[in-house]
PDB file of N, CA and C in Angstrom:
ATOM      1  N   UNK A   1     103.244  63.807 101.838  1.00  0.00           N
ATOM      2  CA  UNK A   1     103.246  64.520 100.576  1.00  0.00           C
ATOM      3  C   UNK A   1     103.286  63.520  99.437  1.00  0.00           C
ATOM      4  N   UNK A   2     102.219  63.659  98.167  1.00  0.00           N
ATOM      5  CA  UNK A   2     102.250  62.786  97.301  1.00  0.00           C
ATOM      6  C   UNK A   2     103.271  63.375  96.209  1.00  0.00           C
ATOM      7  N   UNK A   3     103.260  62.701  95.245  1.00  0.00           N
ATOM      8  CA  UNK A   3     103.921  63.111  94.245  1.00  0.00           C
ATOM      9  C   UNK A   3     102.998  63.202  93.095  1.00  0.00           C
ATOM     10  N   UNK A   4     102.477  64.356  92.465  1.00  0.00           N
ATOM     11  CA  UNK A   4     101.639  64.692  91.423  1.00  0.00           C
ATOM     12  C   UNK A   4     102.244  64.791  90.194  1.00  0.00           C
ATOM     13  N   UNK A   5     101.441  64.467  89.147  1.00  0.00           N
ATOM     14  CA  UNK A   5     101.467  64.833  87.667  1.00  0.00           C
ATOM     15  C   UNK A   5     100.222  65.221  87.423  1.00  0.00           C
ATOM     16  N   UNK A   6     100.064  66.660  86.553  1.00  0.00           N
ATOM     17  CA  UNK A   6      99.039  67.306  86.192  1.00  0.00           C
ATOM     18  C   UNK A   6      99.755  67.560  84.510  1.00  0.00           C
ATOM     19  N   UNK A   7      98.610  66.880  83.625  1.00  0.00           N
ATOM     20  CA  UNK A   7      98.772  67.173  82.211  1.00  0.00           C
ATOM     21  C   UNK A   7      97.443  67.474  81.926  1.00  0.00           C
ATOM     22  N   UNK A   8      97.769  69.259  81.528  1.00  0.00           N
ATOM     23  CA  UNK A   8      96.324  70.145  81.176  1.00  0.00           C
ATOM     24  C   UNK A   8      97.052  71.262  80.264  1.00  0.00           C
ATOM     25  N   UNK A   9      96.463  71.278  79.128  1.00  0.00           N
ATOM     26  CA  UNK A   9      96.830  72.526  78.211  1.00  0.00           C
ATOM     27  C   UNK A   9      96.504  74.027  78.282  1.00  0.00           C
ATOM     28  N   UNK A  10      95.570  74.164  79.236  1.00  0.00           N
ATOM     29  CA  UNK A  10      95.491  75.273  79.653  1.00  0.00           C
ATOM     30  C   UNK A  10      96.172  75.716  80.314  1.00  0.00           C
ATOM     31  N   UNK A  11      96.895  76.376  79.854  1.00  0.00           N
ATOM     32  CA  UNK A  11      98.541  77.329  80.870  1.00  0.00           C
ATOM     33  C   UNK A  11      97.364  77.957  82.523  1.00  0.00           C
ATOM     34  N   UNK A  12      96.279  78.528  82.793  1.00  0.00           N
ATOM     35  CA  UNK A  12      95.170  79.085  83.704  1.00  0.00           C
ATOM     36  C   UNK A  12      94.896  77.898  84.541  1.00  0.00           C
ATOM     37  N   UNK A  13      94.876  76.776  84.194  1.00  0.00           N
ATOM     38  CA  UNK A  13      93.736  75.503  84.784  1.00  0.00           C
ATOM     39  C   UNK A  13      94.980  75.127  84.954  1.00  0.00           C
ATOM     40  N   UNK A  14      96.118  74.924  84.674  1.00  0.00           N
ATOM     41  CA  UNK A  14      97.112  74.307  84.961  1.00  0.00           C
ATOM     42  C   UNK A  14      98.103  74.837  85.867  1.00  0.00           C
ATOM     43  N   UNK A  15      98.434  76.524  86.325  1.00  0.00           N
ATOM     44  CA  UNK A  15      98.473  77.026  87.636  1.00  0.00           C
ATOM     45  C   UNK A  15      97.441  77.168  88.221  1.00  0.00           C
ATOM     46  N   UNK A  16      96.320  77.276  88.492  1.00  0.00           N
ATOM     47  CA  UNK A  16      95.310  77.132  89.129  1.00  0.00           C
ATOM     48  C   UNK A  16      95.840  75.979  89.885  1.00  0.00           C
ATOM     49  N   UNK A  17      95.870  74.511  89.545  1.00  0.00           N
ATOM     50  CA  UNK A  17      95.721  73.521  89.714  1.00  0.00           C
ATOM     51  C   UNK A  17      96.982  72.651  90.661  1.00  0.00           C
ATOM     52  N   UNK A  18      98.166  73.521  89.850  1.00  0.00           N
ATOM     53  CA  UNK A  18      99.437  73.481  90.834  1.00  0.00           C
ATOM     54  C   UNK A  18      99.440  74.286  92.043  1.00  0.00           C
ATOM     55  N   UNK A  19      98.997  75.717  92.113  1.00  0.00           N
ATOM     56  CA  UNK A  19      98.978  76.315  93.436  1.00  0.00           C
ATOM     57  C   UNK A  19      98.060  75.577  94.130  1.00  0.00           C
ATOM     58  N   UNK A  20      96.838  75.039  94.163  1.00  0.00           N
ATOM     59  CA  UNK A  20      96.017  74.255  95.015  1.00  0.00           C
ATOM     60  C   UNK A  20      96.895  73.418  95.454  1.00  0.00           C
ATOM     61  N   UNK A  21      97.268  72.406  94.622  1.00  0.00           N
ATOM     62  CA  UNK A  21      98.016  70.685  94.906  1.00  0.00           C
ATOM     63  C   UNK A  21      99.381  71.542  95.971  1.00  0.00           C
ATOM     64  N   UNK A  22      99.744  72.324  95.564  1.00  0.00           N
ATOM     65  CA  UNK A  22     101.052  72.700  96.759  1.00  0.00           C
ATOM     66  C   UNK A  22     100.518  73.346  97.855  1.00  0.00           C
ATOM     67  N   UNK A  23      99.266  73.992  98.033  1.00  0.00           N
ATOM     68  CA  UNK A  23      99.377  74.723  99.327  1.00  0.00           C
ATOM     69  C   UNK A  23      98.510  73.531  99.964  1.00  0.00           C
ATOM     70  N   UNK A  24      98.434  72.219  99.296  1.00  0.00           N
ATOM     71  CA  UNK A  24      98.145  71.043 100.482  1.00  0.00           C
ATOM     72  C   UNK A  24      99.228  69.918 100.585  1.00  0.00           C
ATOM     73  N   UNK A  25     100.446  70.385 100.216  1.00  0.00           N
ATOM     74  CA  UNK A  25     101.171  70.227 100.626  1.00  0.00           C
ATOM     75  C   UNK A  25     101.864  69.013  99.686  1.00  0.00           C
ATOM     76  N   UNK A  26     101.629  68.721  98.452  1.00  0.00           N
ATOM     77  CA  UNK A  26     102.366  67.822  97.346  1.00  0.00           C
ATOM     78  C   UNK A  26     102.763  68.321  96.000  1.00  0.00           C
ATOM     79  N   UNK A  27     103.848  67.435  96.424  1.00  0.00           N
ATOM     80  CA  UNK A  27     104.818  68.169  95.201  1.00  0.00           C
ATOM     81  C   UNK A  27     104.181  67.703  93.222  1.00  0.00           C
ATOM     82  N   UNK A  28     104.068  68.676  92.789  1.00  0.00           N
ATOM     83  CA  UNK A  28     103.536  68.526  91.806  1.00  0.00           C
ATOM     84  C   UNK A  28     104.275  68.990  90.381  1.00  0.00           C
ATOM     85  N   UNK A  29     104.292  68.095  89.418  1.00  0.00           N
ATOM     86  CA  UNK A  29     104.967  68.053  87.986  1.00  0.00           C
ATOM     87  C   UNK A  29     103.626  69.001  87.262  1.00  0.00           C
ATOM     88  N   UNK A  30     104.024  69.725  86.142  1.00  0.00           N
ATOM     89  CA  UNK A  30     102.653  69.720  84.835  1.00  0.00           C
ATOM     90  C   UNK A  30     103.622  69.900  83.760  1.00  0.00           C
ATOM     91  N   UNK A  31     102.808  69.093  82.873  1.00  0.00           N
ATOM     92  CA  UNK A  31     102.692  69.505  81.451  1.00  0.00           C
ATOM     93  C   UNK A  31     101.798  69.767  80.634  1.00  0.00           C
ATOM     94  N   UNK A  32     102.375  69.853  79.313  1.00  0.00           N
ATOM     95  CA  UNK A  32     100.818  70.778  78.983  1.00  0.00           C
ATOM     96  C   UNK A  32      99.872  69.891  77.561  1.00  0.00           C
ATOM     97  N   UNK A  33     100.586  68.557  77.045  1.00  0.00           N
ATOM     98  CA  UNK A  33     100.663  67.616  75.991  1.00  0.00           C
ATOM     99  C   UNK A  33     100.398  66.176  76.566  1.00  0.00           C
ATOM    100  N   UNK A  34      99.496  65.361  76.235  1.00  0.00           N
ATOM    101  CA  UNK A  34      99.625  63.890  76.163  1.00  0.00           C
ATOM    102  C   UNK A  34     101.122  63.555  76.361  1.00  0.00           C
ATOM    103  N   UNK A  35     101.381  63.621  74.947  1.00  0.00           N
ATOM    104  CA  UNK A  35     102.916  63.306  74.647  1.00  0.00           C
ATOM    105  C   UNK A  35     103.930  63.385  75.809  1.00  0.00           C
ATOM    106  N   UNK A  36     103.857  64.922  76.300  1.00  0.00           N
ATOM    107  CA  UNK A  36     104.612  64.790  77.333  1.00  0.00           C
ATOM    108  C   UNK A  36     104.374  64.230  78.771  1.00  0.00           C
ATOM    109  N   UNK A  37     103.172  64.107  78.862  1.00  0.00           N
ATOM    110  CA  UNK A  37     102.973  63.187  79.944  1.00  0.00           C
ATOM    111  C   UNK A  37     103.098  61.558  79.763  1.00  0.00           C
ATOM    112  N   UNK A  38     103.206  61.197  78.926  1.00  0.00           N
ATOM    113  CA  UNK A  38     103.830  60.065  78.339  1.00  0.00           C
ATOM    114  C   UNK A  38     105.314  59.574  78.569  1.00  0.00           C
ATOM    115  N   UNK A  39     105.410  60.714  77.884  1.00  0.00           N
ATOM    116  CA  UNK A  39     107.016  60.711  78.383  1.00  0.00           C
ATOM    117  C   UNK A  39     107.912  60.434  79.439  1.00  0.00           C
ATOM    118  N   UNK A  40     107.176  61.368  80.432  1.00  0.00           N
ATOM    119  CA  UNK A  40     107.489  61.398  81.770  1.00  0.00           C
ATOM    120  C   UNK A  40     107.289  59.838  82.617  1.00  0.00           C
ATOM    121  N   UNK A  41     105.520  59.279  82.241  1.00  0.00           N
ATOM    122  CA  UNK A  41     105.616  57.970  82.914  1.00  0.00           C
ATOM    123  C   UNK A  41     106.468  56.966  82.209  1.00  0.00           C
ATOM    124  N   UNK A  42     106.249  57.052  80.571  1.00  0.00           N
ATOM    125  CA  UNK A  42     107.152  55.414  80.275  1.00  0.00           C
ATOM    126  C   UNK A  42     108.775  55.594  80.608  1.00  0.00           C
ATOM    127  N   UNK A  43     109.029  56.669  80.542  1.00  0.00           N
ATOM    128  CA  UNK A  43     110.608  57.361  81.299  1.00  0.00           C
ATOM    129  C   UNK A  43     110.942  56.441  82.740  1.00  0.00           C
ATOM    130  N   UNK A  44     109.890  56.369  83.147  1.00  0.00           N
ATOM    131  CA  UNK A  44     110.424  55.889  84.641  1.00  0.00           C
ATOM    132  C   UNK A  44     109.798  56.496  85.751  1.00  0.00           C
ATOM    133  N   UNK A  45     109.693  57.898  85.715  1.00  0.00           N
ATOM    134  CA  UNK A  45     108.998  58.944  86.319  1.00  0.00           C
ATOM    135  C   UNK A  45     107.641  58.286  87.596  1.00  0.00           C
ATOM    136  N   UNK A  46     107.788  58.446  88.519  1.00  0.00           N
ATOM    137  CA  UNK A  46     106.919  57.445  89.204  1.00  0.00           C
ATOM    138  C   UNK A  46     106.420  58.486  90.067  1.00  0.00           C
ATOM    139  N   UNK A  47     104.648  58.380  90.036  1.00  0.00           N
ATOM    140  CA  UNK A  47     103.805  59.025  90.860  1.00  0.00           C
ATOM    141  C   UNK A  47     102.561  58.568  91.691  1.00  0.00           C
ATOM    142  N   UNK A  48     102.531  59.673  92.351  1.00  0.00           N
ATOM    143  CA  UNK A  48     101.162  58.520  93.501  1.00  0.00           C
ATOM    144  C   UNK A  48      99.623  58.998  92.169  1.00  0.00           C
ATOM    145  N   UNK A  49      99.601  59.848  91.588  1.00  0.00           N
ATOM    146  CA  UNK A  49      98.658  59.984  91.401  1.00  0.00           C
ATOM    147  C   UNK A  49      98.804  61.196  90.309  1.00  0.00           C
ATOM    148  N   UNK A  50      98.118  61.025  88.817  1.00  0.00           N
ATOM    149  CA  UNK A  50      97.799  61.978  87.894  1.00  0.00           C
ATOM    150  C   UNK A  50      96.534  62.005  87.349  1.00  0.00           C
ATOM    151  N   UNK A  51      96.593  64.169  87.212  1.00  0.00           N
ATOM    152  CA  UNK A  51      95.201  64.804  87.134  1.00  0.00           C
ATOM    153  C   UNK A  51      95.635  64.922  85.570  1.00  0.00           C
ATOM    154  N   UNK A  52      94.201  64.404  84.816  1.00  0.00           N
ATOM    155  CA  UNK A  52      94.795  64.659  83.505  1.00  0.00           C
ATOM    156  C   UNK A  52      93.244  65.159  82.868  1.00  0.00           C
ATOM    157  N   UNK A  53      93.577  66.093  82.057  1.00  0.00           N
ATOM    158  CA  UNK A  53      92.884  66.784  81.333  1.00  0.00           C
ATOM    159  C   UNK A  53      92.108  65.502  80.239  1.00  0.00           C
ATOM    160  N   UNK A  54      90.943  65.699  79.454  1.00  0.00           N
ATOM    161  CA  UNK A  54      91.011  64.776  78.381  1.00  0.00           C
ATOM    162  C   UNK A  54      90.692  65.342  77.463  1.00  0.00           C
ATOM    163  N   UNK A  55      90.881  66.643  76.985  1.00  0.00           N
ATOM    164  CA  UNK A  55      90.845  67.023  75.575  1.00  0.00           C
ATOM    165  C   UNK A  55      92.860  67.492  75.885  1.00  0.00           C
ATOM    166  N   UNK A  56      93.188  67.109  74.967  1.00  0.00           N
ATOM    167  CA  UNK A  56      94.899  67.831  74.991  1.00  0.00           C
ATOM    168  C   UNK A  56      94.928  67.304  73.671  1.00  0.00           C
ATOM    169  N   UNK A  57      96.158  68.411  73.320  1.00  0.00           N
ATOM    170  CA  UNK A  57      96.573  68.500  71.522  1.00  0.00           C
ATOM    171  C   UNK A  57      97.805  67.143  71.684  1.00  0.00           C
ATOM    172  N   UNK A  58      97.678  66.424  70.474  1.00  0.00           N
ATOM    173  CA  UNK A  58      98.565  65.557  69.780  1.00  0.00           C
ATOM    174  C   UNK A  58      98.056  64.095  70.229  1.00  0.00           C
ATOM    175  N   UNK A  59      97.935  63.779  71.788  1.00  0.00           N
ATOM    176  CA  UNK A  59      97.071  62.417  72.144  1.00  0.00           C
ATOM    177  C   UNK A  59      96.532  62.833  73.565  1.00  0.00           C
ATOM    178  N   UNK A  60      95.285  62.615  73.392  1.00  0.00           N
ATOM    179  CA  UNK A  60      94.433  63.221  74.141  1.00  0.00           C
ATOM    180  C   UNK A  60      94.386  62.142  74.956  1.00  0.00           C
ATOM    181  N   UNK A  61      93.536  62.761  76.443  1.00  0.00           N
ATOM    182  CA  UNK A  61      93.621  61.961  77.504  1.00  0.00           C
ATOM    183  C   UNK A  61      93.066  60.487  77.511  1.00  0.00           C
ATOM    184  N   UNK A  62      92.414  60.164  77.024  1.00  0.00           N
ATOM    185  CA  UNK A  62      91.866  58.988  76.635  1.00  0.00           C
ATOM    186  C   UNK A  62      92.720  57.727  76.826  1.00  0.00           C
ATOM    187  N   UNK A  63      93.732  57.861  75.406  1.00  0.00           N
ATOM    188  CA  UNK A  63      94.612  57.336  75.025  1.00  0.00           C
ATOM    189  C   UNK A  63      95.662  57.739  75.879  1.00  0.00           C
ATOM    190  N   UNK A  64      96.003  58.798  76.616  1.00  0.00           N
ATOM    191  CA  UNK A  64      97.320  58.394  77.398  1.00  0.00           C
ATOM    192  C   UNK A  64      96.604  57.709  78.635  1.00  0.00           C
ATOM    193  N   UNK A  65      95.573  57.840  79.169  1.00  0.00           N
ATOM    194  CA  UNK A  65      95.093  57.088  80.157  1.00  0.00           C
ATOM    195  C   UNK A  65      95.313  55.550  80.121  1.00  0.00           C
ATOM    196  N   UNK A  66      94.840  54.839  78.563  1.00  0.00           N
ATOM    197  CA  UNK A  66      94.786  53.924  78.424  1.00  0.00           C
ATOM    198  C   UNK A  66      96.541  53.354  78.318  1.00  0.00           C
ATOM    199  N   UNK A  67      97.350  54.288  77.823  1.00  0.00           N
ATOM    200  CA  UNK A  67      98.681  53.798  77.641  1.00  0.00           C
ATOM    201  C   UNK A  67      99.483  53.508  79.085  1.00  0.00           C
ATOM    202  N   UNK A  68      99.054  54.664  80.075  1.00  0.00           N
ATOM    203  CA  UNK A  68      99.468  54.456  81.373  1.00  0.00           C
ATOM    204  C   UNK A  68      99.276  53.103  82.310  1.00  0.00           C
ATOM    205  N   UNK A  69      97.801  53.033  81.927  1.00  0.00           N
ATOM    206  CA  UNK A  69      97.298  51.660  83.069  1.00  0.00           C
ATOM    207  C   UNK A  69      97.623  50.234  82.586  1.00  0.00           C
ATOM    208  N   UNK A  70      98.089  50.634  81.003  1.00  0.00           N
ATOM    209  CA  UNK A  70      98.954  49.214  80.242  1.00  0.00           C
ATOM    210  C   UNK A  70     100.349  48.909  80.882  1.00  0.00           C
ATOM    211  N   UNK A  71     100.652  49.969  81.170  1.00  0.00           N
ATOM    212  CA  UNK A  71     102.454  50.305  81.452  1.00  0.00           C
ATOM    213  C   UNK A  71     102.507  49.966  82.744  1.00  0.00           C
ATOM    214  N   UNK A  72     101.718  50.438  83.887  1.00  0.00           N
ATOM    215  CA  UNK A  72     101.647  50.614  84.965  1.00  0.00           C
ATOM    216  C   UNK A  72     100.512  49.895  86.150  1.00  0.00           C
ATOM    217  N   UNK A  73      99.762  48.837  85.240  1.00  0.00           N
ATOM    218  CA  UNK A  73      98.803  48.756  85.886  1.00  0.00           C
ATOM    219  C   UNK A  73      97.913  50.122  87.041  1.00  0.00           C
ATOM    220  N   UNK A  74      97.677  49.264  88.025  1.00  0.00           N
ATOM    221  CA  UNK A  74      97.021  50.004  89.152  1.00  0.00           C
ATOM    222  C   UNK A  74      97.712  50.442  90.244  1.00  0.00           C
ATOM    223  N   UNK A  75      98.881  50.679  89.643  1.00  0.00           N
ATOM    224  CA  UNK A  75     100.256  51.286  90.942  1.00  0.00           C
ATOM    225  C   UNK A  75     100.025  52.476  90.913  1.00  0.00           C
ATOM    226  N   UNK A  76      99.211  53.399  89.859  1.00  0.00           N
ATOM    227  CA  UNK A  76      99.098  54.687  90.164  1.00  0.00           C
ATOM    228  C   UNK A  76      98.066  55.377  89.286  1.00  0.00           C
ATOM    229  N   UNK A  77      97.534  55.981  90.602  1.00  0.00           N
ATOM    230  CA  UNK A  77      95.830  56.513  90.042  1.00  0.00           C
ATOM    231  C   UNK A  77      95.556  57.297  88.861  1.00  0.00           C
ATOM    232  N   UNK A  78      94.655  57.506  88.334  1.00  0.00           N
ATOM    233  CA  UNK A  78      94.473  58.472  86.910  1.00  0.00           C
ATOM    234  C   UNK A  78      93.434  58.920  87.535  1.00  0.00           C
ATOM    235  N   UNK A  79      93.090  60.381  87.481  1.00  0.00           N
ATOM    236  CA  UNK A  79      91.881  61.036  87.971  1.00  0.00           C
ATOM    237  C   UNK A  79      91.746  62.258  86.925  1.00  0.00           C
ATOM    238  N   UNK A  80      90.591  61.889  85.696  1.00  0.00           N
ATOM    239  CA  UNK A  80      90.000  62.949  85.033  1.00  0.00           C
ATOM    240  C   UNK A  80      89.715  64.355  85.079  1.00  0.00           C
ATOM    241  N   UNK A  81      90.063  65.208  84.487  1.00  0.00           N
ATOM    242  CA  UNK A  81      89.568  66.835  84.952  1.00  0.00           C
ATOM    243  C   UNK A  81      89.007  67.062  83.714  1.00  0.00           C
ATOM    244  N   UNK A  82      87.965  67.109  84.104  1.00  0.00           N
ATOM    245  CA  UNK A  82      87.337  67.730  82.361  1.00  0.00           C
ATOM    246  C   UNK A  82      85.822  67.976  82.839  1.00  0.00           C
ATOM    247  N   UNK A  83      85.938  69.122  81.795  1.00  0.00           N
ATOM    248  CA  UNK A  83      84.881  69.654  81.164  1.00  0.00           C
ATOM    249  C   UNK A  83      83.220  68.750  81.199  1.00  0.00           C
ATOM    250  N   UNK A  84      83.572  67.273  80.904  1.00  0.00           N
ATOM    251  CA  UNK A  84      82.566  66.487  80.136  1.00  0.00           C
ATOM    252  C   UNK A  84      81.644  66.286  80.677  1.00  0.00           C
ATOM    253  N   UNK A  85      80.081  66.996  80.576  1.00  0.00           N
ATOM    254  CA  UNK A  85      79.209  66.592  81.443  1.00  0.00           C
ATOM    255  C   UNK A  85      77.610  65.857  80.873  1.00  0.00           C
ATOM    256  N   UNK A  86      78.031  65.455  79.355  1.00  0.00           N
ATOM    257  CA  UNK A  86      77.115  64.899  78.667  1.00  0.00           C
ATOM    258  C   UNK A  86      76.919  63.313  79.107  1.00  0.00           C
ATOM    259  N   UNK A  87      75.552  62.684  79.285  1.00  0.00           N
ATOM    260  CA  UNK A  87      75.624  61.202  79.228  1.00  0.00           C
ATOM    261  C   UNK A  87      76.501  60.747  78.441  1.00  0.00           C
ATOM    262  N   UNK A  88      77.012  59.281  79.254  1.00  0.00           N
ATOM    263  CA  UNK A  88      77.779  58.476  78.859  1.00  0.00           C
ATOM    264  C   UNK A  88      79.224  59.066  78.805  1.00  0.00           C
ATOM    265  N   UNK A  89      79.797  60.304  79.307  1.00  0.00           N
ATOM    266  CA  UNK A  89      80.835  61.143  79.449  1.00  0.00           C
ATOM    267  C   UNK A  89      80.915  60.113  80.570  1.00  0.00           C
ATOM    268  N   UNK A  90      81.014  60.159  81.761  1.00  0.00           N
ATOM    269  CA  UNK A  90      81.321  59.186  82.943  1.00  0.00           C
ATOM    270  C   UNK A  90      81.901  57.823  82.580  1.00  0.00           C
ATOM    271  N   UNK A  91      80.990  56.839  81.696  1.00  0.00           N
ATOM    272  CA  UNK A  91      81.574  55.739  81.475  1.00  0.00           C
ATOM    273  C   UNK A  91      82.411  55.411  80.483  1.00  0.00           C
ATOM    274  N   UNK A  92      82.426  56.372  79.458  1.00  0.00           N
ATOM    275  CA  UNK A  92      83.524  56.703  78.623  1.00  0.00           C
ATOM    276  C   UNK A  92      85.012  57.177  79.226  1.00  0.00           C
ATOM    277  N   UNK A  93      84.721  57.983  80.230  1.00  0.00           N
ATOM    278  CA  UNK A  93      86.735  58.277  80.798  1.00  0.00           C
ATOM    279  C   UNK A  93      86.525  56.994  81.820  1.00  0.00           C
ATOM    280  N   UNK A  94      86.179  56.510  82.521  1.00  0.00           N
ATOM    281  CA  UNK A  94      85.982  55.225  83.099  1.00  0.00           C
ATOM    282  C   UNK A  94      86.682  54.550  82.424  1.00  0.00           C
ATOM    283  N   UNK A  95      85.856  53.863  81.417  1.00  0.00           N
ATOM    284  CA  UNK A  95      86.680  52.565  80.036  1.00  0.00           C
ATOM    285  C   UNK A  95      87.810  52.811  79.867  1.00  0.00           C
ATOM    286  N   UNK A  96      88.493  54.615  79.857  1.00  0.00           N
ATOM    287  CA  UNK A  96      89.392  54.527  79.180  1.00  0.00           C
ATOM    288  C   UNK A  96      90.658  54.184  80.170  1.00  0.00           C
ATOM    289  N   UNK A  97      90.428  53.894  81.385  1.00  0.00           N
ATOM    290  CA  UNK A  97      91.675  53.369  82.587  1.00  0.00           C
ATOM    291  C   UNK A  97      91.362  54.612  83.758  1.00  0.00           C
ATOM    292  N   UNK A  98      90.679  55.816  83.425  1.00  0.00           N
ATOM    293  CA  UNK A  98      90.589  56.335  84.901  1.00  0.00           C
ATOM    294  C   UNK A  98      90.029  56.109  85.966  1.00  0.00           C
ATOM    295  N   UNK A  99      90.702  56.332  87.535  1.00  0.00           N
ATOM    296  CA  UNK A  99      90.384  55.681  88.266  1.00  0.00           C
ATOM    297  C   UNK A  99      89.040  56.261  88.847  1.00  0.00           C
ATOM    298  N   UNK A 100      88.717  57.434  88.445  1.00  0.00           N
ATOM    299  CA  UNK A 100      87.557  58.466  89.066  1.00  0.00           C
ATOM    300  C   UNK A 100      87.835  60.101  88.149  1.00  0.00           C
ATOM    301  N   UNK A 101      87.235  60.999  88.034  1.00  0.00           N
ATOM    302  CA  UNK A 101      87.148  61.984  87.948  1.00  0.00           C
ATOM    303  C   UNK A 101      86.749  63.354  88.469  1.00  0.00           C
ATOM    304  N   UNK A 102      87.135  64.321  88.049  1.00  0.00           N
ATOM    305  CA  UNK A 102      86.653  65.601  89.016  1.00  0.00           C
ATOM    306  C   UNK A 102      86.035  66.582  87.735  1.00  0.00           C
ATOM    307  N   UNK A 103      84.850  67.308  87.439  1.00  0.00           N
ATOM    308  CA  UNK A 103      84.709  67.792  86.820  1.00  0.00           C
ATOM    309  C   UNK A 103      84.888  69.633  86.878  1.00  0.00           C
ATOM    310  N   UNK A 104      84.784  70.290  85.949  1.00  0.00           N
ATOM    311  CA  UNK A 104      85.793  71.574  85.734  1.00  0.00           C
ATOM    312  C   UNK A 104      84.745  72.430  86.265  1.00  0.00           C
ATOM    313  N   UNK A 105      84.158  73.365  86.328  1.00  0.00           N
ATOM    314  CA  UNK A 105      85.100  74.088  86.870  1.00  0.00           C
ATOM    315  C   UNK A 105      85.359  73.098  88.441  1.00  0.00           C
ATOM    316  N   UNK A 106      86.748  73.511  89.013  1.00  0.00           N
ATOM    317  CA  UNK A 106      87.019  73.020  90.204  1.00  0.00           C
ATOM    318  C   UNK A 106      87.190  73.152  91.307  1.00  0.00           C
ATOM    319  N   UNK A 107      86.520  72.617  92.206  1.00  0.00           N
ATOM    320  CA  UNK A 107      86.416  73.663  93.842  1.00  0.00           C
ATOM    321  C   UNK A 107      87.184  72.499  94.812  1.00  0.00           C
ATOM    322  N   UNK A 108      87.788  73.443  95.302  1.00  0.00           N
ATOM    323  CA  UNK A 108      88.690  72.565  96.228  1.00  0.00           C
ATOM    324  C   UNK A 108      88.481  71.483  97.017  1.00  0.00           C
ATOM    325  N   UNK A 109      87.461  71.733  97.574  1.00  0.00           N
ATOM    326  CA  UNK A 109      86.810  70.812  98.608  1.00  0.00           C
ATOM    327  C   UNK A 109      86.496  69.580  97.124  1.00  0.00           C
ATOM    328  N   UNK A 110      86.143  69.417  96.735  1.00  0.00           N
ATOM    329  CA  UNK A 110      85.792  68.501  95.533  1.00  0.00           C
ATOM    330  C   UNK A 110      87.391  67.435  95.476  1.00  0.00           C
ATOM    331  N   UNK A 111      88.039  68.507  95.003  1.00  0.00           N
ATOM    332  CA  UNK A 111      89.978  68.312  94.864  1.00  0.00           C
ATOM    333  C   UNK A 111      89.906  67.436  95.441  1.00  0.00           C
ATOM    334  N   UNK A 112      90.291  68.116  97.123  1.00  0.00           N
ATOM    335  CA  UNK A 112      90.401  67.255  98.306  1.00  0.00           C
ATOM    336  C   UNK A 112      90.002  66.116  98.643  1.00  0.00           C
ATOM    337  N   UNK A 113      88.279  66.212  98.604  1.00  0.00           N
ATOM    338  CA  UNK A 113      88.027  65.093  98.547  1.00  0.00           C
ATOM    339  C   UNK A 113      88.529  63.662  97.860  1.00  0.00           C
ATOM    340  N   UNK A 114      88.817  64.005  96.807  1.00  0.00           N
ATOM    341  CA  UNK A 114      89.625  63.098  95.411  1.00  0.00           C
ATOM    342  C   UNK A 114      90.691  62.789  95.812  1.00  0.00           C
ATOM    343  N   UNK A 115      91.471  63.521  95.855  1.00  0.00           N
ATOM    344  CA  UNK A 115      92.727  63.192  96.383  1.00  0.00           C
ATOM    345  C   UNK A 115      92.873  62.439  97.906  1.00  0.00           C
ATOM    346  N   UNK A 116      92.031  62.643  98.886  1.00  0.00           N
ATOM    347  CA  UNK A 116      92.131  61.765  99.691  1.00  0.00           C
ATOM    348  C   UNK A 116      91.335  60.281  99.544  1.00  0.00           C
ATOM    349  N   UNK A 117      90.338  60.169  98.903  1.00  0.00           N
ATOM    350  CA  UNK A 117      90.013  58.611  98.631  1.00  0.00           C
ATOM    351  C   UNK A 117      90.981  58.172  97.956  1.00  0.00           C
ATOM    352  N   UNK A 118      91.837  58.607  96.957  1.00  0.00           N
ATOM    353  CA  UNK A 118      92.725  58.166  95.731  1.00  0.00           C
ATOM    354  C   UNK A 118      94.174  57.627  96.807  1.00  0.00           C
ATOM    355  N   UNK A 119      94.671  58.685  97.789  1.00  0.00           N
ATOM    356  CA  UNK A 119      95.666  58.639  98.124  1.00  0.00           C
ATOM    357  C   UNK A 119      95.252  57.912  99.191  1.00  0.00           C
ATOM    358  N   UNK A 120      94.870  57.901  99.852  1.00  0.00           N
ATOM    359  CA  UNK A 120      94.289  57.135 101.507  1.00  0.00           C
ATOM    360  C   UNK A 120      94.808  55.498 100.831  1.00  0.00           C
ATOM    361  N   UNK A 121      94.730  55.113  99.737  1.00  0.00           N
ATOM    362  CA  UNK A 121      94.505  53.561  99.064  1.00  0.00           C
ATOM    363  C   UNK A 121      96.660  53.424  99.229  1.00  0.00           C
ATOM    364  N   UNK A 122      97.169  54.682  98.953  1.00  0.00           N
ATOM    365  CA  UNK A 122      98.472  54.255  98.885  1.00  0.00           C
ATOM    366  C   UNK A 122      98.956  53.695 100.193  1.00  0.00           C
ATOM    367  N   UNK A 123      98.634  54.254 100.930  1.00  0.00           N
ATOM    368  CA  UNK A 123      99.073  53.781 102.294  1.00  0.00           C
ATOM    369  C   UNK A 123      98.698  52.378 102.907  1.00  0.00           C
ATOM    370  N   UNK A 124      97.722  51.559 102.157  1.00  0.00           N
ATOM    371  CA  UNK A 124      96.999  50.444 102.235  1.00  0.00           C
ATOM    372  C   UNK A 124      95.593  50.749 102.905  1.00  0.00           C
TER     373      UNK A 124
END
């Protein structure tokens, strides 16, 4: 069982997203703000792996992406959920420290997949 953080402002996409991550069996945090997902990692808060939205109100995913992989290096994955399916959307959440992305709408098998290349790396 990993330990998840999901920061998505959509109260819908954000249980959606927790009932998936638990009925495969990891325990999962959300919030619904940059800010507060901020919080949580420079706090101390330690996870195998966070799904983060990149439009969110106050500091959007971008910038907490980039604040995380400053703080934390590559001890723990960032994996995009968004919407973004315009060119140069890919190498833009890329730059900004994520380790890969999943785009919205979201089908499990997709999830899964993600989560096991991402997590398979913790174990060495």
């Amino acid at each position: 069982m990993a330990k998840l953080l999901v920061v998505e402002d959509n109260i819908v996409n954000q249980k959606l997203l927790k009932k998936i991550l638990q009925s495969l069996n990891h325990d999962v945090t959300c919030v619904t703000t940059g800010e507060e997902g901020w919080a949580l990692v420079s706090s101390g808060s330690n996870f195998d792996l966070i799904l983060l939205d990149m439009h969110l109100p106050k500091m959007d995913g971008f910038e907490l992406s980039r604040r995380i992989k400053t703080f934390l290096g590559d001890s723990t994955k960032v994996i995009a959920v968004t919407a973004m399916a315009m060119s140069g959307d890919r190498e833009k959440i890329l730059a900004s420290g994520c380790d890969d992305y999943i785009s919205k709408p979201i089908f499990i098998n997709d999830l899964k997949m993600i989560l096991d290349k991402h997590l398979a790396k913790e174990g060495g």
